[in-house]
N, C-alpha and C. Protein backbone atom coordinates (compact mmCIF):
# COMPACT_ATOMS: atom_id res chain seq x y z
N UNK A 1 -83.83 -267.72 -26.03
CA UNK A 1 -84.25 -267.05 -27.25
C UNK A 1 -84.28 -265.53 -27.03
N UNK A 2 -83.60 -264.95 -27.83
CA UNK A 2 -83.72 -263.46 -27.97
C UNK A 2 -84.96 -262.75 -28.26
N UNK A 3 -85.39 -261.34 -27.54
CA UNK A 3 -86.71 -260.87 -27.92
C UNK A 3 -86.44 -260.19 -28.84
N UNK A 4 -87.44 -259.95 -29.95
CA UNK A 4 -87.75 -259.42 -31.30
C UNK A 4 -88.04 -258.01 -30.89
N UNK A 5 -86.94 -257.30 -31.97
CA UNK A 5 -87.30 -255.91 -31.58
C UNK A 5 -87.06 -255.68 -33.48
N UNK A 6 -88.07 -254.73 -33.45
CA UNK A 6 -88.70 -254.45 -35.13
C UNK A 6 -87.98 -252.59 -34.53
N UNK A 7 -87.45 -252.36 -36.00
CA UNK A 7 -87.13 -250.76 -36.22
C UNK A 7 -87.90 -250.46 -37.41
N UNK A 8 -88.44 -249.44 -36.90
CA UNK A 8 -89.55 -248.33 -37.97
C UNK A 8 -88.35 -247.49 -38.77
N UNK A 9 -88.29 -247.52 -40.33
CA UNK A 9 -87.57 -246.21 -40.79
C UNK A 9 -88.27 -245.04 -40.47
N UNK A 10 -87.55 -243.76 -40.62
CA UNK A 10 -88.30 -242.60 -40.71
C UNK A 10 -88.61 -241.98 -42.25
N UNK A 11 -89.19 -241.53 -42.32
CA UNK A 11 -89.71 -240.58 -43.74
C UNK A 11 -88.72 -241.31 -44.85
N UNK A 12 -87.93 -241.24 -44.95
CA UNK A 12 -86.82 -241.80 -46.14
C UNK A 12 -86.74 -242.74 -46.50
N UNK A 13 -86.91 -243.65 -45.70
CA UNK A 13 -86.68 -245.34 -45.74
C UNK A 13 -85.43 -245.61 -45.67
N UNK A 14 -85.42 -246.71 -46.61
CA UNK A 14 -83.89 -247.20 -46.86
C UNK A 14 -82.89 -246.25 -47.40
N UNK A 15 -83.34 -245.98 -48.51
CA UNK A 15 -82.58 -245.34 -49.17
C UNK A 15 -81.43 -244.23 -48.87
N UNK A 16 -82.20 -243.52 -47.46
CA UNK A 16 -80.92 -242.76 -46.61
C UNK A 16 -81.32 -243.15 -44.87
N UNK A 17 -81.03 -244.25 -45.05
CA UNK A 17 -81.02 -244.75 -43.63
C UNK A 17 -79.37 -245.88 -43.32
N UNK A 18 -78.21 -245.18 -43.47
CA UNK A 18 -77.33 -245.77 -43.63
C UNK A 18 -76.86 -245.78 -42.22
N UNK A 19 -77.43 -244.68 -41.23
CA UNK A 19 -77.20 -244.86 -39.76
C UNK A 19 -77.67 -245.52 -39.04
N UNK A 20 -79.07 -246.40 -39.84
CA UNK A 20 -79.88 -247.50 -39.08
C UNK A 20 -78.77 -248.59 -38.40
N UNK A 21 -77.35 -248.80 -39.55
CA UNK A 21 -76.71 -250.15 -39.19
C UNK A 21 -75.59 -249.72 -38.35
N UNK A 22 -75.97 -248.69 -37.28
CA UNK A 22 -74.93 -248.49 -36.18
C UNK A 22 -76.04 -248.87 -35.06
N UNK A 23 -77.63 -248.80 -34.97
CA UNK A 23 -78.43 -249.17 -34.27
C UNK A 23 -78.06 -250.65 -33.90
N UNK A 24 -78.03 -251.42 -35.25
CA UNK A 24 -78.25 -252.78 -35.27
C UNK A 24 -77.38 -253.10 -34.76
N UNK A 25 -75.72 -253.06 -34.75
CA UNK A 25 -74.86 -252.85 -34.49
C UNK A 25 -74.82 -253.28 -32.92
N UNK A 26 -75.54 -252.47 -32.14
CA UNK A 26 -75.29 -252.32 -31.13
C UNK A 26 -76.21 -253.06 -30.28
N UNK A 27 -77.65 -253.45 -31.29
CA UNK A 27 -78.64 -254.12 -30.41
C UNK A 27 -78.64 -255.26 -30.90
N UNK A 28 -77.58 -256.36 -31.56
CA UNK A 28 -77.91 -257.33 -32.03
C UNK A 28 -77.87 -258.58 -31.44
N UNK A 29 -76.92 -257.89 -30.33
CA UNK A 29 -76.26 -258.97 -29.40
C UNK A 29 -77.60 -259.84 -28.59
N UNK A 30 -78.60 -258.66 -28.29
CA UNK A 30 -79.88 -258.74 -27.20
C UNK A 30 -80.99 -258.94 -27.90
N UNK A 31 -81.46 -258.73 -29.77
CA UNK A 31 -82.14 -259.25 -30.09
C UNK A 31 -82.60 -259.59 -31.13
N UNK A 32 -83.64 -260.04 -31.59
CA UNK A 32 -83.95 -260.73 -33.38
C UNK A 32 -84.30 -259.37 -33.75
N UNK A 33 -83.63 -258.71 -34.86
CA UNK A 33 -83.68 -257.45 -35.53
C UNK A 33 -84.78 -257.60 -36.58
N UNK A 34 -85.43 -257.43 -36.39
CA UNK A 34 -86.20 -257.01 -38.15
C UNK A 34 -86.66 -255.17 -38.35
N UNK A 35 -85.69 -254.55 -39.65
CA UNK A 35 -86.41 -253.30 -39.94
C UNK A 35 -86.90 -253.56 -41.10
N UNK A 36 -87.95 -252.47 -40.53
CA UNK A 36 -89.11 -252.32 -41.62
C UNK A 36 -88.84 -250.55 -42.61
N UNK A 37 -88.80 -250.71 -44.11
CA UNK A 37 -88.62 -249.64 -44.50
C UNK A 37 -90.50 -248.61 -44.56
N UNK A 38 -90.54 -247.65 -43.66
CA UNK A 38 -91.51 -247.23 -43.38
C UNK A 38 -92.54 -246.56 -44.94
N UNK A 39 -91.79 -246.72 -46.05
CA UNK A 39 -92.23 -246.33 -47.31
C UNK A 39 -92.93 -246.84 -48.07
N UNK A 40 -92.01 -248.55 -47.65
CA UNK A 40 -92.79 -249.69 -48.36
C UNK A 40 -94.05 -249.75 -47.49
N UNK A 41 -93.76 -250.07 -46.37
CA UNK A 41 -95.10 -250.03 -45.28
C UNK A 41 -96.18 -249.44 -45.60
N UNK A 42 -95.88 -248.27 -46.17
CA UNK A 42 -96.98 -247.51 -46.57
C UNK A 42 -97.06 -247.12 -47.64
N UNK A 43 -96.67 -248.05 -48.84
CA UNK A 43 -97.21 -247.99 -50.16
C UNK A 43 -96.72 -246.67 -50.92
N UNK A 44 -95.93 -245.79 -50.40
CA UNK A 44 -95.32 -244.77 -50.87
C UNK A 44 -94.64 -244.78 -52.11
N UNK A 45 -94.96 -243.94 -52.90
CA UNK A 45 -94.38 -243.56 -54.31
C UNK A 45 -93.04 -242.69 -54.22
N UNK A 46 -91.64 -243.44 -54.32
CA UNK A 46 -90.27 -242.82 -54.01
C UNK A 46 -89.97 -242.17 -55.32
N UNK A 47 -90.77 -242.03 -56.44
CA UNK A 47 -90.75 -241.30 -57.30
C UNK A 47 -89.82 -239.82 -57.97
N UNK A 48 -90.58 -239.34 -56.88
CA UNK A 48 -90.19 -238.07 -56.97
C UNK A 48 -90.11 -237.82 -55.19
N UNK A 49 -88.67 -238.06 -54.94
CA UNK A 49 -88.35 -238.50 -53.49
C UNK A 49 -87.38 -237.11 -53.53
N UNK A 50 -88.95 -236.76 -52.70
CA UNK A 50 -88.55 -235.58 -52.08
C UNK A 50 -89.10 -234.93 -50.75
N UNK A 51 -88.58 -234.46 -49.88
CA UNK A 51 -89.28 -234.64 -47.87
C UNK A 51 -91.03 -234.47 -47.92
N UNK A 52 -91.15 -232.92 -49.02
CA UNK A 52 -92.61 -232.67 -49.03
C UNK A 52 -93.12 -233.76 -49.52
N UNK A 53 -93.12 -233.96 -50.83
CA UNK A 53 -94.03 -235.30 -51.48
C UNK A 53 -94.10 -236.95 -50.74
N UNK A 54 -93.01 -236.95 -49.75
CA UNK A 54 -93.15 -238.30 -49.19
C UNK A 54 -93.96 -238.29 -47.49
N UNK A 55 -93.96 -236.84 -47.53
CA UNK A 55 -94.44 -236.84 -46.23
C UNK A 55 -96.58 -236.55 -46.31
N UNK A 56 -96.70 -235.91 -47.47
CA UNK A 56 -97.47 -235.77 -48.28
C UNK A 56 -98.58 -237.54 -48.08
N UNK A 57 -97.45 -238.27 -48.89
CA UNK A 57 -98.07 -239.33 -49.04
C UNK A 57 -98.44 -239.83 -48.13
N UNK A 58 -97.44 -239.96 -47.03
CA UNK A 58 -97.63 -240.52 -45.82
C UNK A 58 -98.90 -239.87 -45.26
N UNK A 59 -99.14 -238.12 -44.65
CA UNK A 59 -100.30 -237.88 -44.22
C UNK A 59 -101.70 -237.85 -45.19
N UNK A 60 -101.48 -238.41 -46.54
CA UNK A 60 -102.91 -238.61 -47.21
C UNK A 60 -103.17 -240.11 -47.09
N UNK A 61 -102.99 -241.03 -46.69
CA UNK A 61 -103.34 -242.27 -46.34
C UNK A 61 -102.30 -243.27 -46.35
N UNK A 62 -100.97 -242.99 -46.47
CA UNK A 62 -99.98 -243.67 -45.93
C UNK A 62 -99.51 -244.51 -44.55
N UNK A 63 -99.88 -243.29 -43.82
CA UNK A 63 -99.48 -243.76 -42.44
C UNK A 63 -100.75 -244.83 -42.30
N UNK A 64 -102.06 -244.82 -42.55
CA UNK A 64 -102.69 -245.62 -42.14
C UNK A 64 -102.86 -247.14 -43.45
N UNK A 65 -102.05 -247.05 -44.27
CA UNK A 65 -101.14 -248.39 -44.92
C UNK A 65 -100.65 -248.59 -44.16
N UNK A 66 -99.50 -248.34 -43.60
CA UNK A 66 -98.60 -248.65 -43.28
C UNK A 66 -98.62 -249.30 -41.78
N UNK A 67 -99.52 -248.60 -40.76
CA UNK A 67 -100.36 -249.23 -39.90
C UNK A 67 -101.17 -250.72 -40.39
N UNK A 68 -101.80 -250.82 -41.01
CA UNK A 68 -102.43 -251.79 -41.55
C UNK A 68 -101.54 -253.17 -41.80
N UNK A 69 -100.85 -252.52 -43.01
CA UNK A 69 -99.43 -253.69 -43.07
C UNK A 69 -98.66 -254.30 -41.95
N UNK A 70 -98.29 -253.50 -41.10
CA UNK A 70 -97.22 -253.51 -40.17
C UNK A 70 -98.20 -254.83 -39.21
N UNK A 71 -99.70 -254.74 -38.83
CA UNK A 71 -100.62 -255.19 -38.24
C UNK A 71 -100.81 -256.62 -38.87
N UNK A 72 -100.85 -256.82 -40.51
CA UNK A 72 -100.87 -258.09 -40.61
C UNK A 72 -99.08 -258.64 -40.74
N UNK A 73 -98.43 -258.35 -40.48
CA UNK A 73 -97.25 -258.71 -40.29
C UNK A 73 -96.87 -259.23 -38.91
N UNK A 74 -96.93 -258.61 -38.03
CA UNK A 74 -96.32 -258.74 -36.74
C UNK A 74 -97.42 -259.45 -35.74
N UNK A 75 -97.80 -260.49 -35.42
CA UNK A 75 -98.65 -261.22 -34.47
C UNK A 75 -98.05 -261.29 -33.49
N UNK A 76 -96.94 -261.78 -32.86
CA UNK A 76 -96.31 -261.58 -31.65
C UNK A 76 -95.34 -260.74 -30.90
N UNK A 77 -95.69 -260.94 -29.41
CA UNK A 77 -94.92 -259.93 -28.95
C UNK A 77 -93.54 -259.47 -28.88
N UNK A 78 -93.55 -258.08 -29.25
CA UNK A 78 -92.36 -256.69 -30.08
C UNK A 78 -92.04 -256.29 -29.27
N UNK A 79 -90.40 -255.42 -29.47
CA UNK A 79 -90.32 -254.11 -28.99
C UNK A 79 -89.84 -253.60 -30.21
N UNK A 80 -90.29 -251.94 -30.35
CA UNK A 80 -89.96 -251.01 -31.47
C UNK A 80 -89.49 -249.98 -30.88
N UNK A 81 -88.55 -249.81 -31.76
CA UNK A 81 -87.46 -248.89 -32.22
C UNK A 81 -87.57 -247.95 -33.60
N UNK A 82 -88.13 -247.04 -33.21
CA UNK A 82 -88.90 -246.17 -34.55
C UNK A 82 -88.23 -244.69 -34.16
N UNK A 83 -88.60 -244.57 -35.55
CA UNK A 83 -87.98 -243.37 -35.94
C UNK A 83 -88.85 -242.00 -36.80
N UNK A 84 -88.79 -241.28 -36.05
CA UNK A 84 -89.80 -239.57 -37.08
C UNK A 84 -91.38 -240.42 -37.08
N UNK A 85 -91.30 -240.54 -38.68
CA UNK A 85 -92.76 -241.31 -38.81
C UNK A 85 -93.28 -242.53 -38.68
N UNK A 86 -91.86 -243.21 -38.37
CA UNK A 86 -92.10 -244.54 -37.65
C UNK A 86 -92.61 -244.69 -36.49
N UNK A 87 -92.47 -243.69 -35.77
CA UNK A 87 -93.02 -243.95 -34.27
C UNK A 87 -94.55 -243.56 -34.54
N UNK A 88 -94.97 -242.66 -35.35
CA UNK A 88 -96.83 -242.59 -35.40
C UNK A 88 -96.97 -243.59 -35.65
N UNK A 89 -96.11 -244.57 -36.63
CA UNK A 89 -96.80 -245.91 -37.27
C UNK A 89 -97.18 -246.98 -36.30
N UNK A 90 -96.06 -246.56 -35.42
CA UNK A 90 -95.98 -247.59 -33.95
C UNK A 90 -97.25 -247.48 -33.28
N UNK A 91 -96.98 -246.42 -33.41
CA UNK A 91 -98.20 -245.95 -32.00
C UNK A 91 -99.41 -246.05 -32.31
N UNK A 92 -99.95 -245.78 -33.79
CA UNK A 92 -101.20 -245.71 -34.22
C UNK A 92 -101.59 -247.71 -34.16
N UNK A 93 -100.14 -248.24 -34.62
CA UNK A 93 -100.55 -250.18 -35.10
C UNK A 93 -100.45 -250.21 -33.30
N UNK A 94 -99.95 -249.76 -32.64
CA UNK A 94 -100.05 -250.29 -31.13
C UNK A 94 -101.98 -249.67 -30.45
N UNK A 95 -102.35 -248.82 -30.78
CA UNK A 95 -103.55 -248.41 -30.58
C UNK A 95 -104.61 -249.43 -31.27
N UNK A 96 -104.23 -250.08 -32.12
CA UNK A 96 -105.11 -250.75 -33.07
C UNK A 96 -104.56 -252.35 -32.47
N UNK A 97 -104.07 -252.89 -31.63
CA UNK A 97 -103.45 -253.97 -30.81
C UNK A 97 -102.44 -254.69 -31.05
N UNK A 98 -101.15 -254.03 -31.64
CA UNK A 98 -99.93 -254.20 -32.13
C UNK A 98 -99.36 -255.23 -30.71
N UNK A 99 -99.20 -256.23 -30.43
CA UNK A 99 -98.84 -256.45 -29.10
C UNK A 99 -97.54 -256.13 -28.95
N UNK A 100 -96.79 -255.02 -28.36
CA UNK A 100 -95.79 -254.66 -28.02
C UNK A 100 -95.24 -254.87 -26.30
N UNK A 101 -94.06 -254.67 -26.29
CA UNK A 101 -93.73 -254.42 -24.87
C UNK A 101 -93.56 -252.94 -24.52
N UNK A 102 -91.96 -252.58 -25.49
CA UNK A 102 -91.66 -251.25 -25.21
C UNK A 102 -91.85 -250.78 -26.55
N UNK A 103 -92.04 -249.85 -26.15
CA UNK A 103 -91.84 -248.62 -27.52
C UNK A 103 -91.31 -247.07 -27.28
N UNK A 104 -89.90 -247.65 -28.39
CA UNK A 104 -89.02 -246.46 -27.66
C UNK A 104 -88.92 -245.32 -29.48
N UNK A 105 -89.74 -243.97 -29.54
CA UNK A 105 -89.42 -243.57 -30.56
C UNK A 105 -89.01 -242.68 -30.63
N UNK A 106 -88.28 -241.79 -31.90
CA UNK A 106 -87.08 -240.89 -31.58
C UNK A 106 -87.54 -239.79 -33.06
N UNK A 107 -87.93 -238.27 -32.51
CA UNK A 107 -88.25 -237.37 -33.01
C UNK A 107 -89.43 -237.42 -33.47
N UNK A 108 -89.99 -238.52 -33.13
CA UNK A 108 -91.72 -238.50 -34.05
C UNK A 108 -93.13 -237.60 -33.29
N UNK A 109 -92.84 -236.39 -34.27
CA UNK A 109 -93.24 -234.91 -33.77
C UNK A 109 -94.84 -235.14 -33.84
N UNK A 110 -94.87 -236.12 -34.81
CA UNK A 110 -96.29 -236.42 -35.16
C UNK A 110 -97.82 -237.16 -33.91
N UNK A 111 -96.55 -237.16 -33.06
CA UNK A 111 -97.47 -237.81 -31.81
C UNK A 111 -98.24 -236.85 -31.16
N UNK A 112 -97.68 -235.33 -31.55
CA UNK A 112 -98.67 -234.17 -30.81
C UNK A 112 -100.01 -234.17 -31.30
N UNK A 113 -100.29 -235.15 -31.53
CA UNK A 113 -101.65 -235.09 -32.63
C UNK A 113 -102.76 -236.29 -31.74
N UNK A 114 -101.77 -237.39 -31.52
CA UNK A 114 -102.65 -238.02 -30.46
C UNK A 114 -103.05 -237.76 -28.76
N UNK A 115 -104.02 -238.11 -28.72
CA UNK A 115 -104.82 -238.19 -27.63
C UNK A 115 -104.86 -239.13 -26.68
N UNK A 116 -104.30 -240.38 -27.02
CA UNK A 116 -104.53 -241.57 -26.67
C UNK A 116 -103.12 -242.25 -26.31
N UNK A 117 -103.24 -243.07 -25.49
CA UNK A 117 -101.94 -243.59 -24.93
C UNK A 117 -102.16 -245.34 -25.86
N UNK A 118 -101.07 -245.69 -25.91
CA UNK A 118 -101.21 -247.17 -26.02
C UNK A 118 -100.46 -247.59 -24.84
N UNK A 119 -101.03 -248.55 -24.92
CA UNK A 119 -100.73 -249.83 -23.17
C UNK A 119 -99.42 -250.73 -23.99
N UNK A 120 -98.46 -250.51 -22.89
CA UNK A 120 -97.43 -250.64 -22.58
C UNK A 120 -95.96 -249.58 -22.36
N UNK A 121 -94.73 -249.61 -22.16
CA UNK A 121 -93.56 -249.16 -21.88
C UNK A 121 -93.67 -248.10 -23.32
N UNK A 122 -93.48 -247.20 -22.44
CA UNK A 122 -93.16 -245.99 -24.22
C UNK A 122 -92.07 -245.12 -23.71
N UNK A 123 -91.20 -244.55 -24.63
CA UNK A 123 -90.12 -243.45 -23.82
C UNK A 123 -89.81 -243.04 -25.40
N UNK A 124 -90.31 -241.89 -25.02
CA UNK A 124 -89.81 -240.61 -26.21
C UNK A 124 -88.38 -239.84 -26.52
N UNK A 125 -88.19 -239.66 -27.53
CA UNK A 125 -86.91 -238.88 -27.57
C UNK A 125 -86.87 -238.14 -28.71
N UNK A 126 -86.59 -236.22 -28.01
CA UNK A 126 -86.93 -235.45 -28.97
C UNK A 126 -85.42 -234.61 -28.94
N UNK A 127 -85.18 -234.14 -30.04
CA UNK A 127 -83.38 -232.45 -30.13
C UNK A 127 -84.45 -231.82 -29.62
N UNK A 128 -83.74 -230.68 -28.94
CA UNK A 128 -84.38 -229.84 -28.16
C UNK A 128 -84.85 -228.54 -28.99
N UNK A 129 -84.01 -228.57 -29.82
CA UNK A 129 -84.26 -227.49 -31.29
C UNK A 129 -85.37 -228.09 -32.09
N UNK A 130 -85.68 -229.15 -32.23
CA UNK A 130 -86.76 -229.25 -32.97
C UNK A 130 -88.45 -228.62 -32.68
N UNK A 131 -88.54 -227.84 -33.45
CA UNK A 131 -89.57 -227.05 -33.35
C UNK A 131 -90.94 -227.30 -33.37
N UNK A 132 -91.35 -229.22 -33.50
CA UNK A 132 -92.30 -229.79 -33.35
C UNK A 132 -92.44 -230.72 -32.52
N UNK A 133 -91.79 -230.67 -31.64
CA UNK A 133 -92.35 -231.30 -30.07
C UNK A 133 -93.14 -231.07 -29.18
N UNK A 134 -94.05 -232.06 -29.37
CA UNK A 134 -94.72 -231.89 -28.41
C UNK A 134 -94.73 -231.40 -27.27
N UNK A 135 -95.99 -230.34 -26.87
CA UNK A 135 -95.20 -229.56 -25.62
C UNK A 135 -95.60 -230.11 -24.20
N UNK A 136 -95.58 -229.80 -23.46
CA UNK A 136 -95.06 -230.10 -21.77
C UNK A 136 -96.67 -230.70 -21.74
N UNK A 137 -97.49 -229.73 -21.91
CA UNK A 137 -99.04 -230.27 -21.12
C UNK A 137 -99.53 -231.39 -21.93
N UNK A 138 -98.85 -231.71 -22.98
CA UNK A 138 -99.37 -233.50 -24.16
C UNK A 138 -98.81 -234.39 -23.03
N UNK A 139 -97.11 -233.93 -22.49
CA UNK A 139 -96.65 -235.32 -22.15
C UNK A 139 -96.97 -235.50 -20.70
N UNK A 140 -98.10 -234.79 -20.21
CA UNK A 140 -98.26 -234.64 -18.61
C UNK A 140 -99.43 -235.28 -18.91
N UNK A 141 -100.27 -235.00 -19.56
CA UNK A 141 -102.29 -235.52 -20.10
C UNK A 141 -101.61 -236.51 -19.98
N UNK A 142 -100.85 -237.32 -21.04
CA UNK A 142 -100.88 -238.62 -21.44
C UNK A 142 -100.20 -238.87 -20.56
N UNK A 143 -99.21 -239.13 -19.45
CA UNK A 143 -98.68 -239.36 -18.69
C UNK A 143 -97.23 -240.14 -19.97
N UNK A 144 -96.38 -239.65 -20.37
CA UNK A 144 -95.64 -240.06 -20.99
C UNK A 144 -93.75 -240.05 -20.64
N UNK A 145 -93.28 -240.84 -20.79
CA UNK A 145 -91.39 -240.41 -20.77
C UNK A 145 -91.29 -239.91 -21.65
N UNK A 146 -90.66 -238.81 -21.66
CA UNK A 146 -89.54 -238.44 -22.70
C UNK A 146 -88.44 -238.33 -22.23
N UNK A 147 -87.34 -238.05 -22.99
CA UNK A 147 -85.95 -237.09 -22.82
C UNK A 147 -86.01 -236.14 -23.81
N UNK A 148 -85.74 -234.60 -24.03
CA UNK A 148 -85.14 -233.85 -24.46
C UNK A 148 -83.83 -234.03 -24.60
N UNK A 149 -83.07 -233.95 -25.56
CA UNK A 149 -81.44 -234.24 -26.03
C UNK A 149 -80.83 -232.42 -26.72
N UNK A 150 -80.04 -232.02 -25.34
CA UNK A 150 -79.65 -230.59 -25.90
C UNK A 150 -79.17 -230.26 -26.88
N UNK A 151 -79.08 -229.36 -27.26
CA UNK A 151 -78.53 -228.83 -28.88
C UNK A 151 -78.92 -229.29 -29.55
N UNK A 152 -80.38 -230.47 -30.04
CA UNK A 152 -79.89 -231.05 -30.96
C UNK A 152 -81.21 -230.63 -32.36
N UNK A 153 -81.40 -231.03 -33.72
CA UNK A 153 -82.62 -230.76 -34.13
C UNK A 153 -83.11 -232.17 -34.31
N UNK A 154 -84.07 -232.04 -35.01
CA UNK A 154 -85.06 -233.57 -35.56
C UNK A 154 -84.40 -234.84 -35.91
N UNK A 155 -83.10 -234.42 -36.56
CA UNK A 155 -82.44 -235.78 -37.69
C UNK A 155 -81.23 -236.06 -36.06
N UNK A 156 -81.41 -235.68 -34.94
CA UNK A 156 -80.20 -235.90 -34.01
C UNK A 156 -80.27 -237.39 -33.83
N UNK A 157 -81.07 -238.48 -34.15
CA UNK A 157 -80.82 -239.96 -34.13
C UNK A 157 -79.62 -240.52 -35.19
N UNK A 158 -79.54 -239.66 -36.17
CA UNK A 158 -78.66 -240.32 -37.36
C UNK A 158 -76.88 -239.84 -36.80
N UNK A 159 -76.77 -238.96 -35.61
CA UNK A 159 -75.30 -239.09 -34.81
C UNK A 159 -75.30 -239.99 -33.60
N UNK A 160 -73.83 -240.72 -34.24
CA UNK A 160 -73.17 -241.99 -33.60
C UNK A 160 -73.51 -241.54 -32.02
N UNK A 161 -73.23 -240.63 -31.36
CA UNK A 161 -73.31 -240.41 -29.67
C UNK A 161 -74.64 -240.15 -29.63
N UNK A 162 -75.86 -240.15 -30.25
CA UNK A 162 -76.95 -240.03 -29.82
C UNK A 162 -77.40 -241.35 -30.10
N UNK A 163 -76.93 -242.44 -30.73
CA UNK A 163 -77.54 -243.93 -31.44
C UNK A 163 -76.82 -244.56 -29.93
N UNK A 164 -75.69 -244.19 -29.28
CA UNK A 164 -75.17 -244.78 -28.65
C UNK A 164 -75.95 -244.47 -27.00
N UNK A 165 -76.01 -243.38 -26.99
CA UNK A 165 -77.29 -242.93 -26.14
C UNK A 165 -78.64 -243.91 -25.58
N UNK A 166 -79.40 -243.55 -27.22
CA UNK A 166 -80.81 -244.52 -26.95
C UNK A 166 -80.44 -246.44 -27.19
N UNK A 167 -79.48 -246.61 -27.37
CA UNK A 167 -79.30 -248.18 -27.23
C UNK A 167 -78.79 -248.45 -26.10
N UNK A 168 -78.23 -247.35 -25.05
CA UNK A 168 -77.78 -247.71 -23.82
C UNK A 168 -78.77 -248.20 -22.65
N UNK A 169 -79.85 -246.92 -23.33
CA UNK A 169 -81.08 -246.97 -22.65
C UNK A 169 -82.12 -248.46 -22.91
N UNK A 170 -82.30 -248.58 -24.30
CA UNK A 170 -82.88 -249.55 -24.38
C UNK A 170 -82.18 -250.96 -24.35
N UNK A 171 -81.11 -250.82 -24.03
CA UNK A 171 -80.71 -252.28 -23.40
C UNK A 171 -80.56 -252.32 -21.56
N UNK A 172 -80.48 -250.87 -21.20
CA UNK A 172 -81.02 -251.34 -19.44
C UNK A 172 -82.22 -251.25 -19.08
N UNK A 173 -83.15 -251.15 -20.26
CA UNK A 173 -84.71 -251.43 -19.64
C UNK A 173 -85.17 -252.54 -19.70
N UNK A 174 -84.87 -252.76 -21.13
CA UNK A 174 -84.90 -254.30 -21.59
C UNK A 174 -84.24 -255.38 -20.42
N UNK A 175 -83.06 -255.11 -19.83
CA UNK A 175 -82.30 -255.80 -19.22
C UNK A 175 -82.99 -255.91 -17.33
N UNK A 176 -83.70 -254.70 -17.08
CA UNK A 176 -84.47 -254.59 -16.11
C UNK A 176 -85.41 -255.63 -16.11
N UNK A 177 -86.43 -256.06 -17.07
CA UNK A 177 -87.42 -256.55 -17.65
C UNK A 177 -87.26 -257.88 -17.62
N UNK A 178 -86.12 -258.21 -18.06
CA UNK A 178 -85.80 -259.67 -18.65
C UNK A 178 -85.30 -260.80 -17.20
């Protein structure tokens, strides 16, 4: 039986997540896919879908919907694959006892905010241009992985050689593991 690995959208959801299905693509072989659109998760109004107003929603009580949801959804053990604000969602439902293995998330700037580690495998991935990464002394406190990815900014998960990148990775850890 294949292990269940859940993908977090980022800020957008579905609606412009058309690079999610080069992820899947590549990890389907190794496991039961389920993505989650991080909007619905969190009860978000796509209304007036626009970066401020959805990110808006998300930090006025979204993210902690969407935590909530994600929590009565998922009872057994995950690995996630999240993205921007998917990975707070991860991290906050993994702090709250999400049972995960790994958690691998990609640009989610929003983690400079926590304090707290969750228990198990985590490995970060930030563009090196992005101007909200967490800096050096967060990922030393928390004792954390990252990679820095050169040249790149925030949205560098949605290019094919960077999707091909973090699935290389997360299929030889996974493959370490197994």
């Amino acid at each position: 039986m294949k292990p269940r690995l859940i993908i977090l959208s980022d800020l957008w959801g579905k609606e412009k997540s058309k690079w999610v299905s080069d992820y899947v693509e590549l990890l389907k072989d190794k496991f039961e896919i389920q993505y989650y659109d991080c909007c619905e998760l969190g009860e978000i109004d796509k209304t007036n879908y626009v970066e401020e107003n959805l990110h808006n929603q998300f930090i006025n009580g979204g993210i902690e919907k969407a935590v909530a949801n994600l929590l009565k959804t998922e009872k057994n053990p995950i690995d996630i694959l999240a993205f921007s604000i998917g990975g707070t969602i991860a991290w906050k439902s993994a702090l709250k006892g999400l049972n995960f293995r790994n958690l691998f998330a990609v640009s989610s700037t929003r983690l400079r905010y926590e304090d707290k580690t969750p228990n198990g495998i985590i490995k970060l991935y930030y563009g090196e241009n992005d101007s909200n990464i967490p800096n050096n002394d967060w990922f030393e406190t928390l004792s954390i992985d990252f990679e820095i990815i050169k040249n790149m900014e925030h949205d560098f998960y949605t290019e094919i050689d960077c999707t091909t990148l973090i699935c290389n990775e997360i299929l030889k850890k996974i493959h370490t593991i197994c």
